[in-house]
C-alpha atoms as a PDB file:
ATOM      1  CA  UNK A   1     -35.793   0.959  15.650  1.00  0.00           C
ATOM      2  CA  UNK A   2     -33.800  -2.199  15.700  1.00  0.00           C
ATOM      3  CA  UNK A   3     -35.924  -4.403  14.814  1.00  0.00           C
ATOM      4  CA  UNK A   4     -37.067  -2.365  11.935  1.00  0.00           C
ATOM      5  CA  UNK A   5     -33.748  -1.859  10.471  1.00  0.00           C
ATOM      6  CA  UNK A   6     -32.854  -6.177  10.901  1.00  0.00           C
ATOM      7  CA  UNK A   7     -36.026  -6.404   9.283  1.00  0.00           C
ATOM      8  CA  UNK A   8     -35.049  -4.315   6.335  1.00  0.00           C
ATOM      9  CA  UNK A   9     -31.614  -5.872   6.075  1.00  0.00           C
ATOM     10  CA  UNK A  10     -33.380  -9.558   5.944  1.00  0.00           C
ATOM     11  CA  UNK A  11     -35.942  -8.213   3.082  1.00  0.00           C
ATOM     12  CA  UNK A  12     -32.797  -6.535   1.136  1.00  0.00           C
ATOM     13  CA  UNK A  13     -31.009  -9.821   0.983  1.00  0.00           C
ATOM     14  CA  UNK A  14     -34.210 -12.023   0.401  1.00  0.00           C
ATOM     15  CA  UNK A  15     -34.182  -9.614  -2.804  1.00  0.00           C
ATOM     16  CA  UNK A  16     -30.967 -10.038  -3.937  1.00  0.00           C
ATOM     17  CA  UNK A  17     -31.164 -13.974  -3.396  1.00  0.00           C
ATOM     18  CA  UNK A  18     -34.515 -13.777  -5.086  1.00  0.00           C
ATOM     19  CA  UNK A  19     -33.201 -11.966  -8.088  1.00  0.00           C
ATOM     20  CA  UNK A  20     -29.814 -14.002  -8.294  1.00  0.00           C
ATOM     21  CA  UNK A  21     -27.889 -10.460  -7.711  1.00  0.00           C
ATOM     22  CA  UNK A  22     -25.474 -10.593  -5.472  1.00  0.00           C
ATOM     23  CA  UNK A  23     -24.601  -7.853  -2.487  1.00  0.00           C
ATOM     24  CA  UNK A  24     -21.461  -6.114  -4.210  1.00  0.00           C
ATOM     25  CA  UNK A  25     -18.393  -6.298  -2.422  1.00  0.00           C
ATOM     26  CA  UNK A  26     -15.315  -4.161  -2.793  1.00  0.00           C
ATOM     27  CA  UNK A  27     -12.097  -6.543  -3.983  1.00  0.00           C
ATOM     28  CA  UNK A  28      -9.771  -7.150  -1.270  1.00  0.00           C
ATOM     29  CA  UNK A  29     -12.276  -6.822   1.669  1.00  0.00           C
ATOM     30  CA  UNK A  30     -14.331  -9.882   0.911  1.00  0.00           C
ATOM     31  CA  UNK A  31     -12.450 -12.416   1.945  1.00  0.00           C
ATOM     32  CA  UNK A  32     -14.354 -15.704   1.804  1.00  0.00           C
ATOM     33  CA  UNK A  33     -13.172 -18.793  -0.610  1.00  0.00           C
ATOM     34  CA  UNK A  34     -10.229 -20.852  -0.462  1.00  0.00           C
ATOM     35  CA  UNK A  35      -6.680 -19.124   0.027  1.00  0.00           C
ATOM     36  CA  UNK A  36      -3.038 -19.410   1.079  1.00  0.00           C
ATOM     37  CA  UNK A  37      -2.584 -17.196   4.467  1.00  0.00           C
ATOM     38  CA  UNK A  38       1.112 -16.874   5.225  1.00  0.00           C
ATOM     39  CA  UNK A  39       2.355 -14.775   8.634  1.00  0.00           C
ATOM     40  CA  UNK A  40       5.624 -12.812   8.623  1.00  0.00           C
ATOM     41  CA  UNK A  41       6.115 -12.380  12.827  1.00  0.00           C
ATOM     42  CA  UNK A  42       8.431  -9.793  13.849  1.00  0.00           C
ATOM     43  CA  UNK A  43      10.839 -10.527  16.658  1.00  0.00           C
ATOM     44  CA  UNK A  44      13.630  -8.411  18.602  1.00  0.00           C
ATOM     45  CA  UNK A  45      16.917  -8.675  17.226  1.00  0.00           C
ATOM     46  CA  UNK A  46      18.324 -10.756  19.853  1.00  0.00           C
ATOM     47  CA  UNK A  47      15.420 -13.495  19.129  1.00  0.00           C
ATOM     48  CA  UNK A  48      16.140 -17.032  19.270  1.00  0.00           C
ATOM     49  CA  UNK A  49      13.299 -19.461  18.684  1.00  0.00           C
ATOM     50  CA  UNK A  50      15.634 -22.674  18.327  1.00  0.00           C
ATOM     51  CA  UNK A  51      14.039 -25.714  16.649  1.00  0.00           C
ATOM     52  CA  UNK A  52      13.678 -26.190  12.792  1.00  0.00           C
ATOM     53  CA  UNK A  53      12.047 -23.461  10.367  1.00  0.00           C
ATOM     54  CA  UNK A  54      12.271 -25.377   7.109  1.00  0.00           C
ATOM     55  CA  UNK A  55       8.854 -27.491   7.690  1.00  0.00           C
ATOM     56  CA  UNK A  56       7.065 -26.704   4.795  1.00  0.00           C
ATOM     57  CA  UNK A  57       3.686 -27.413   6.071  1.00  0.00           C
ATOM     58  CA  UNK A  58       3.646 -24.424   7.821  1.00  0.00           C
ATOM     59  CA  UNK A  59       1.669 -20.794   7.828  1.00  0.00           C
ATOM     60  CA  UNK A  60       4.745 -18.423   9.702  1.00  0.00           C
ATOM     61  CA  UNK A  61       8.147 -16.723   9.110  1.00  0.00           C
ATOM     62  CA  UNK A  62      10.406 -14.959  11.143  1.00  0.00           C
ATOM     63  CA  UNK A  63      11.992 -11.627  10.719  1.00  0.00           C
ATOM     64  CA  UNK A  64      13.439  -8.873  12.635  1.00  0.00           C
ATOM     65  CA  UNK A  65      11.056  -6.466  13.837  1.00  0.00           C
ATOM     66  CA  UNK A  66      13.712  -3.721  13.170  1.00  0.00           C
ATOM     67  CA  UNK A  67      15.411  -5.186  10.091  1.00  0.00           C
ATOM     68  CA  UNK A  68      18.012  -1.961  10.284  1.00  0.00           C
ATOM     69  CA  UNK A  69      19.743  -3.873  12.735  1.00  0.00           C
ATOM     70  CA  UNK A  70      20.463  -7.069  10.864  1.00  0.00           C
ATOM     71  CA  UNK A  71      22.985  -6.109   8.316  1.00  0.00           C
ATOM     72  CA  UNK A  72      21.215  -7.956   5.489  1.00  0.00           C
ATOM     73  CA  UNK A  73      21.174  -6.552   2.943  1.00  0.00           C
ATOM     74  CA  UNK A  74      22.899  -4.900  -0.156  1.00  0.00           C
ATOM     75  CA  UNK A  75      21.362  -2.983  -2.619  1.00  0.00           C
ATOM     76  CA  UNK A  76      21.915  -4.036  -5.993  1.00  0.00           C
ATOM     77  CA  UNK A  77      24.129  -2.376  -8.371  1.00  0.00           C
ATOM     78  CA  UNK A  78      21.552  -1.284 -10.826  1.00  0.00           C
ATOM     79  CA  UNK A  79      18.795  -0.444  -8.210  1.00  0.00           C
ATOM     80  CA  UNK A  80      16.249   1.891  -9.089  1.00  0.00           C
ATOM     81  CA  UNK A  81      14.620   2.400  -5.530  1.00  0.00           C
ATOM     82  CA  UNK A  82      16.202   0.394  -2.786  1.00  0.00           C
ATOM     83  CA  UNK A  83      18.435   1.416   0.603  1.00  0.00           C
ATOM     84  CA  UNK A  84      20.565  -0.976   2.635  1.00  0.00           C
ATOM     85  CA  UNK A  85      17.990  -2.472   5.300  1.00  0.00           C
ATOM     86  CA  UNK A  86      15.651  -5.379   4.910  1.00  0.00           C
ATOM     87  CA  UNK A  87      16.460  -9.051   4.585  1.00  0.00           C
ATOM     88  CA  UNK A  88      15.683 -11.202   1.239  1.00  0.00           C
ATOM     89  CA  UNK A  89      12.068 -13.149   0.844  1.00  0.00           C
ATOM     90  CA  UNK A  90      12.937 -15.927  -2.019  1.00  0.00           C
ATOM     91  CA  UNK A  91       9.737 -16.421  -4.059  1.00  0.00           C
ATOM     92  CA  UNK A  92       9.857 -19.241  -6.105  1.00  0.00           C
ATOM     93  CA  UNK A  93       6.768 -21.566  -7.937  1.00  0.00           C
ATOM     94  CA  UNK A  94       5.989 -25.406  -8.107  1.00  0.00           C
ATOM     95  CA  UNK A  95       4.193 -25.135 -11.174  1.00  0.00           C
ATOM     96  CA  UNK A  96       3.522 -29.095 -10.802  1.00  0.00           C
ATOM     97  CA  UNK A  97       2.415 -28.574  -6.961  1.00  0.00           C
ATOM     98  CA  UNK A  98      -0.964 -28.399  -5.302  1.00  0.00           C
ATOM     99  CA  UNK A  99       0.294 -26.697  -2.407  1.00  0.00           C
ATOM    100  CA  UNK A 100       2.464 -23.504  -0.766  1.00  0.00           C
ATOM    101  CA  UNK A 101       5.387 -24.292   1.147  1.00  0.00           C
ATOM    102  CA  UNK A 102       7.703 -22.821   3.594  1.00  0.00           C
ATOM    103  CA  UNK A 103      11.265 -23.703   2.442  1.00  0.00           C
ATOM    104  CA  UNK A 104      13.167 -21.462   5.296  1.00  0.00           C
ATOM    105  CA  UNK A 105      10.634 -19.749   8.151  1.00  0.00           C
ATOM    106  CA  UNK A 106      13.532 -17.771   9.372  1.00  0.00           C
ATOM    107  CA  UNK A 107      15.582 -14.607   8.060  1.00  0.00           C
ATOM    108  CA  UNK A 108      17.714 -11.969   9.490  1.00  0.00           C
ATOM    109  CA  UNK A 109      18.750 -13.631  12.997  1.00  0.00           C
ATOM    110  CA  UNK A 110      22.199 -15.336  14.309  1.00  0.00           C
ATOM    111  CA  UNK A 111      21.386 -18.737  13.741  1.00  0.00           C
ATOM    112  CA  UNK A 112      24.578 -19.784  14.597  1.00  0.00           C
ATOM    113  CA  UNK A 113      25.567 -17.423  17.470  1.00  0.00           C
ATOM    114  CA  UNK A 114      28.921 -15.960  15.903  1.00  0.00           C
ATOM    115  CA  UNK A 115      27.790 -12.552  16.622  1.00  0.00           C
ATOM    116  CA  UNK A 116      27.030 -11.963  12.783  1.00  0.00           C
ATOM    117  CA  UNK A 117      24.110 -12.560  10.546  1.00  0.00           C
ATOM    118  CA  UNK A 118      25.105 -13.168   7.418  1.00  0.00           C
ATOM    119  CA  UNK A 119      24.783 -15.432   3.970  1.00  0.00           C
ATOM    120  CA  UNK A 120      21.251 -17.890   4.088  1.00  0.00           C
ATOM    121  CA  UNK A 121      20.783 -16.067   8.065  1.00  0.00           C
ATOM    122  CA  UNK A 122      19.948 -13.380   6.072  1.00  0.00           C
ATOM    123  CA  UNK A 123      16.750 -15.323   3.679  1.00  0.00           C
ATOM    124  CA  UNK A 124      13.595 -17.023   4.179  1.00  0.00           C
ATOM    125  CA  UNK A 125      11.780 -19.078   1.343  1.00  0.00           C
ATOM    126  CA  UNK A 126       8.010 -19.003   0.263  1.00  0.00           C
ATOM    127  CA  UNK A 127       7.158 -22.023  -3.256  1.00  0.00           C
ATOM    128  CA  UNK A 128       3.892 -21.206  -4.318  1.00  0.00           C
ATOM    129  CA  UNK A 129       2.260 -24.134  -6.222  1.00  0.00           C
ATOM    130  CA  UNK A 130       0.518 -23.633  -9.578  1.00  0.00           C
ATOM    131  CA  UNK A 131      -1.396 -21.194 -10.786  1.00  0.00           C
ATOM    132  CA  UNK A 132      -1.704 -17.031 -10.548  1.00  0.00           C
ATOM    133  CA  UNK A 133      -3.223 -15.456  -7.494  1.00  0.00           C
ATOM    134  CA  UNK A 134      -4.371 -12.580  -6.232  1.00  0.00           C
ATOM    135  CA  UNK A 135      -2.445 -11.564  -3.360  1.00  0.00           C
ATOM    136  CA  UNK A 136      -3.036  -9.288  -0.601  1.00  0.00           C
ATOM    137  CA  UNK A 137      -1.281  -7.644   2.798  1.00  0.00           C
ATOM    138  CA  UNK A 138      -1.871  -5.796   5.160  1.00  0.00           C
ATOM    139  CA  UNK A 139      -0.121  -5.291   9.296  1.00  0.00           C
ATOM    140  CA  UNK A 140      -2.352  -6.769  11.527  1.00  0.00           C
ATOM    141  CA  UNK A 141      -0.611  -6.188  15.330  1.00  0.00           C
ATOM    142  CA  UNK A 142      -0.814  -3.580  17.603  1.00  0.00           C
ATOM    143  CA  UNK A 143       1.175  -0.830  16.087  1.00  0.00           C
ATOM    144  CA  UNK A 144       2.547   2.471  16.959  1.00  0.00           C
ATOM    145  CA  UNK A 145       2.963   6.264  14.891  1.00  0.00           C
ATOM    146  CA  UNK A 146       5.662   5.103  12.533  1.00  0.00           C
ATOM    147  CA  UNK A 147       5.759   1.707  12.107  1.00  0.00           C
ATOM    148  CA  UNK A 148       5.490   0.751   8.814  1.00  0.00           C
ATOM    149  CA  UNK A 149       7.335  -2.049   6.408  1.00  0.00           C
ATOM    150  CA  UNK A 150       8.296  -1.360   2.978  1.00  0.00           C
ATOM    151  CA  UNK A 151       8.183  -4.523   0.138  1.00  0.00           C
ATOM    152  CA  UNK A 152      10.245  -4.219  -2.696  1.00  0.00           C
ATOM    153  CA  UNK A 153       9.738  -7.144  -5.954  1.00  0.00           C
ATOM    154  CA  UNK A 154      12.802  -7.690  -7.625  1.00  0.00           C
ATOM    155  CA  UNK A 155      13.956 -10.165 -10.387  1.00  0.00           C
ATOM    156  CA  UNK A 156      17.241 -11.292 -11.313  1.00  0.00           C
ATOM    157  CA  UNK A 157      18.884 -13.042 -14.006  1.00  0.00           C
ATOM    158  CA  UNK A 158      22.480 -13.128 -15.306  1.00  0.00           C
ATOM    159  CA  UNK A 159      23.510 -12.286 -19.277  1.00  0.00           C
ATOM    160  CA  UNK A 160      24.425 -15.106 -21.708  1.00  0.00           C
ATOM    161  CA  UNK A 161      28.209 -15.299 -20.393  1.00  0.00           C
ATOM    162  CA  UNK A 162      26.317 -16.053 -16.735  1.00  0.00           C
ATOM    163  CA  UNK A 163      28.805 -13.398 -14.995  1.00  0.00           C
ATOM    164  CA  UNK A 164      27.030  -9.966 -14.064  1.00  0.00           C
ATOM    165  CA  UNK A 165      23.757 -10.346 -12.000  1.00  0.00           C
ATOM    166  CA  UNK A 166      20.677  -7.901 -13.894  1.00  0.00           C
ATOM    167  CA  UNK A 167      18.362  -6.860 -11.447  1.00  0.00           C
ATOM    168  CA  UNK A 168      14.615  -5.431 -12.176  1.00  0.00           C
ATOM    169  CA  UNK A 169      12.340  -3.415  -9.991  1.00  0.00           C
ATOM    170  CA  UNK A 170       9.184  -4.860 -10.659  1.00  0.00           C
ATOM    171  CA  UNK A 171       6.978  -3.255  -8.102  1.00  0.00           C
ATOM    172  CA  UNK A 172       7.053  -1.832  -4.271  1.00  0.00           C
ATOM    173  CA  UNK A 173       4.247  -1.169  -1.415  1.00  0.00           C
ATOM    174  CA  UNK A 174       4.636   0.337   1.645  1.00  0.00           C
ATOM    175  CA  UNK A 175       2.461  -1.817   4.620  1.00  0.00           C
ATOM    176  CA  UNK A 176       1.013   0.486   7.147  1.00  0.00           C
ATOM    177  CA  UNK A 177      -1.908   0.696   9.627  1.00  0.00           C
ATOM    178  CA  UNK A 178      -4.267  -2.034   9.417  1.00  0.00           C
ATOM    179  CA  UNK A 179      -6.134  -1.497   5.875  1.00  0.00           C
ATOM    180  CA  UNK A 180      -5.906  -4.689   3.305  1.00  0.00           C
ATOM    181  CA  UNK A 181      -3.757  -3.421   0.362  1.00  0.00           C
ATOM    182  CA  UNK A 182      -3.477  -5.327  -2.890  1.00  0.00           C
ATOM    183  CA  UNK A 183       0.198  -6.441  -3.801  1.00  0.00           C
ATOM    184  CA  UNK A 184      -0.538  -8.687  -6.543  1.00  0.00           C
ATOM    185  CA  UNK A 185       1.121  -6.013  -9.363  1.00  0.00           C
ATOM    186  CA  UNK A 186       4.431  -7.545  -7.196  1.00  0.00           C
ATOM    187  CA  UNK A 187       3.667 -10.656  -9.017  1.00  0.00           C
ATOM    188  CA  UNK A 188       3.551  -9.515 -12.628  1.00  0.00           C
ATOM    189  CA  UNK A 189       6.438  -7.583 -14.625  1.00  0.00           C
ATOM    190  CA  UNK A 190       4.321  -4.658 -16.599  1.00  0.00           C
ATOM    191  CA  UNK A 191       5.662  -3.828 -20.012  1.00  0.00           C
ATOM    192  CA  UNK A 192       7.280  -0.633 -19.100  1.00  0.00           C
ATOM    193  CA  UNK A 193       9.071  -2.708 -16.780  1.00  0.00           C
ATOM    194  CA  UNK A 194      10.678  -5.350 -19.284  1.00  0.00           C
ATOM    195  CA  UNK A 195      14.258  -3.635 -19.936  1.00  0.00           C
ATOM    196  CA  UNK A 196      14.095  -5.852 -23.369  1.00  0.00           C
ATOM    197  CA  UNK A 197      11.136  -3.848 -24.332  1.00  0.00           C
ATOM    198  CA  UNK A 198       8.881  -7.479 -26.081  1.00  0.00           C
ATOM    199  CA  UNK A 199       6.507  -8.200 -23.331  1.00  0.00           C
ATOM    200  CA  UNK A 200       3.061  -6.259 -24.719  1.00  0.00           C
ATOM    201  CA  UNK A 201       0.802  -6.855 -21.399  1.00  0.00           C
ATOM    202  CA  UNK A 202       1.541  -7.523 -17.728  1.00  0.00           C
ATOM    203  CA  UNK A 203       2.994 -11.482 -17.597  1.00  0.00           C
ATOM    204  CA  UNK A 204       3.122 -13.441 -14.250  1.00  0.00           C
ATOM    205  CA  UNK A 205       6.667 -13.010 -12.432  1.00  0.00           C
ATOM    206  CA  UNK A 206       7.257 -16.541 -12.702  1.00  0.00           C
ATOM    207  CA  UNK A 207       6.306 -16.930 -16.614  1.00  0.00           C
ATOM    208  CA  UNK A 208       8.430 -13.825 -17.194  1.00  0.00           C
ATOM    209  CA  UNK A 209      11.490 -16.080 -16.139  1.00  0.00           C
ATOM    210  CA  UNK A 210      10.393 -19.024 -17.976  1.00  0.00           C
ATOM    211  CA  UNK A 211      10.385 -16.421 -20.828  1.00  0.00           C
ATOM    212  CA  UNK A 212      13.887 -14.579 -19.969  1.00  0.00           C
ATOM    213  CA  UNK A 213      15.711 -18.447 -19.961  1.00  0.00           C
ATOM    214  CA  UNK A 214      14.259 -19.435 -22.997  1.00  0.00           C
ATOM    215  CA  UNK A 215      16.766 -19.439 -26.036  1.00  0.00           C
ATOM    216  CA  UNK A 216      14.185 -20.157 -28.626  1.00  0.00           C
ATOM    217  CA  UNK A 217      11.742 -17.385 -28.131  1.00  0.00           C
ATOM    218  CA  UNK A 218      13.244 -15.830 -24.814  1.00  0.00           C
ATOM    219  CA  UNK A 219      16.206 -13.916 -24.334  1.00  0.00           C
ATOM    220  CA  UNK A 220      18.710 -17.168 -23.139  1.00  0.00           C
ATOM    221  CA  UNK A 221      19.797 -16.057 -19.493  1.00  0.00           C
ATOM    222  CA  UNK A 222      20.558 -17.925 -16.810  1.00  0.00           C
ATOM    223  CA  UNK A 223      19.983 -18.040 -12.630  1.00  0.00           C
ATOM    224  CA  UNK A 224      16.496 -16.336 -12.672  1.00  0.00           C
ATOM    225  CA  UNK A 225      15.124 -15.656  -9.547  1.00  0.00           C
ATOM    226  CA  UNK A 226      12.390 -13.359  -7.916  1.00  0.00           C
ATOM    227  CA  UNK A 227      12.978 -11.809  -4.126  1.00  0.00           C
ATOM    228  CA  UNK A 228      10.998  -9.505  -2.163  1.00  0.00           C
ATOM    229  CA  UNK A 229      13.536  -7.035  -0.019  1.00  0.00           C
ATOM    230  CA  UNK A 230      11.645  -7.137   3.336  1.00  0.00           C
ATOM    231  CA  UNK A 231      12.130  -4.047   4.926  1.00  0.00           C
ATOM    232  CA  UNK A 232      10.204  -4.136   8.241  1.00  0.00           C
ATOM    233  CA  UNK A 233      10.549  -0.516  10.719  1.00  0.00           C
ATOM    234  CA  UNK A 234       8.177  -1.863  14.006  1.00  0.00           C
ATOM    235  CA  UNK A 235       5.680  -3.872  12.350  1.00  0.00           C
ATOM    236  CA  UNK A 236       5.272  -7.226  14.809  1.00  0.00           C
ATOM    237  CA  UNK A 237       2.768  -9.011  12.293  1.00  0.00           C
ATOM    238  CA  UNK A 238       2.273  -8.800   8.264  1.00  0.00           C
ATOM    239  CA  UNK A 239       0.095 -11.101   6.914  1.00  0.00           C
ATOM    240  CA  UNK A 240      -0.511 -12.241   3.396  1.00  0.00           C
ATOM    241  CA  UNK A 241      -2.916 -13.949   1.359  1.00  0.00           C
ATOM    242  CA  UNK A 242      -3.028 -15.664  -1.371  1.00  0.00           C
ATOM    243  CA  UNK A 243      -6.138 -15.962  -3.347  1.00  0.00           C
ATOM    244  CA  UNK A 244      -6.517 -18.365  -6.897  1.00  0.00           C
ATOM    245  CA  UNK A 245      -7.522 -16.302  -9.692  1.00  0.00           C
END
């Protein structure tokens, strides 16, 4: 019965290769071609992995497995869906570089031993080089009832005086279990999302600022920036990936 059934898989694909169709395969499980796979490790609170974290060649970060116990973070003002735990992801984009890079591999632990974590302790640092991507994430170690990490995108920009901080909600996912989930919609602001009300289709995160700080055709604001609130309950290993569109 084995054989027959190998046999029948080999004549199905001789088929498809015959015809030029290929085997269909759902997006975000096939996972061949080039990509950009970053891991986000979770560590106990007391963690301490001395040595440098701001190689950018690298494929790792750092976080708190529990980031309730860090103190991080502070929900903005204006903040449609956020609570007080996680620590800050910077996203920002090379759009003249070739290749990702790790600015700061290490958030949310007491770097310098005063018994708090606070300030850039509290931030790690992903560039992405040119280009949109598709990007997905799933939580790939061994994990218990309950463990689960939520992912909040937020932008922020300040108004022409450059005094109050704006922030936008411009997407959230919830990583549990180990199923692939696509998180790309992180990475573009929708139009129902544009508190301006001029963007007509979904724009990449990173054009979106180019667009808020430009006076000409933009809305002239200053100190854009893009974050992801990282805020991880148990989970030891997230990973991401980064596919070119």
């Amino acid at each position: 019965m084995k054989k027959l059934i190998a046999i029948f898989i080999a004549v199905m694909l001789m088929a498809s290769l015959a015809t030029g169709v290929a085997l269909a395969i759902k997006p975000g499980t096939d996972f061949s071609g080039p990509h950009y796979n970053l891991n986000i490790i979770g560590k106990k609170s007391d963690w301490s992995g001395g040595g440098s974290y701001d190689n950018w060649n690298r494929h790792t970060m750092f976080v708190p497995a529990n980031t309730d116990d860090c103190g991080c973070y502070s929900p903005p003002d204006d903040a449609t869906r956020s609570d007080e735990s996680g620590i800050t992801i910077w996203m920002s984009q090379d759009k003249q570089a070739t290749d990702f890079k790790v600015l700061d591999g290490v958030a949310g632990f007491d770097a310098d031993g005063d018994g708090d974590v606070e300030g850039e302790e509290c931030s790690a640092h992903l560039e992405l080089p040119a280009g949109q991507y598709n990007v997905y994430v799933v939580a790939k170690a061994k994990t218990k009832d309950g463990q689960y990490t939520d992912i909040t995108g937020w932008v922020r920009y300040t108004d022409d005086n450059g005094v109050t901080w704006y922030y936008m909600d411009v997407g959230y996912i919830q990583v549990k279990g180990k199923q692939w989930k696509d998180a790309t919609d992180l990475f573009y602001v929708s139009p129902g999302e544009d508190p301006f009300g001029v963007i007509g289709d979904d724009m990449w995160v990173f054009d979106y600022m180019d667009w808020l700080e430009d006076c000409a055709t933009g809305q002239c604001m200053d100190d854009t920036a893009y974050f992801w609130q990282f805020d991880n309950h148990g989970n030891k290993l997230v990973k991401l990936r980064f596919y070119p569109k």
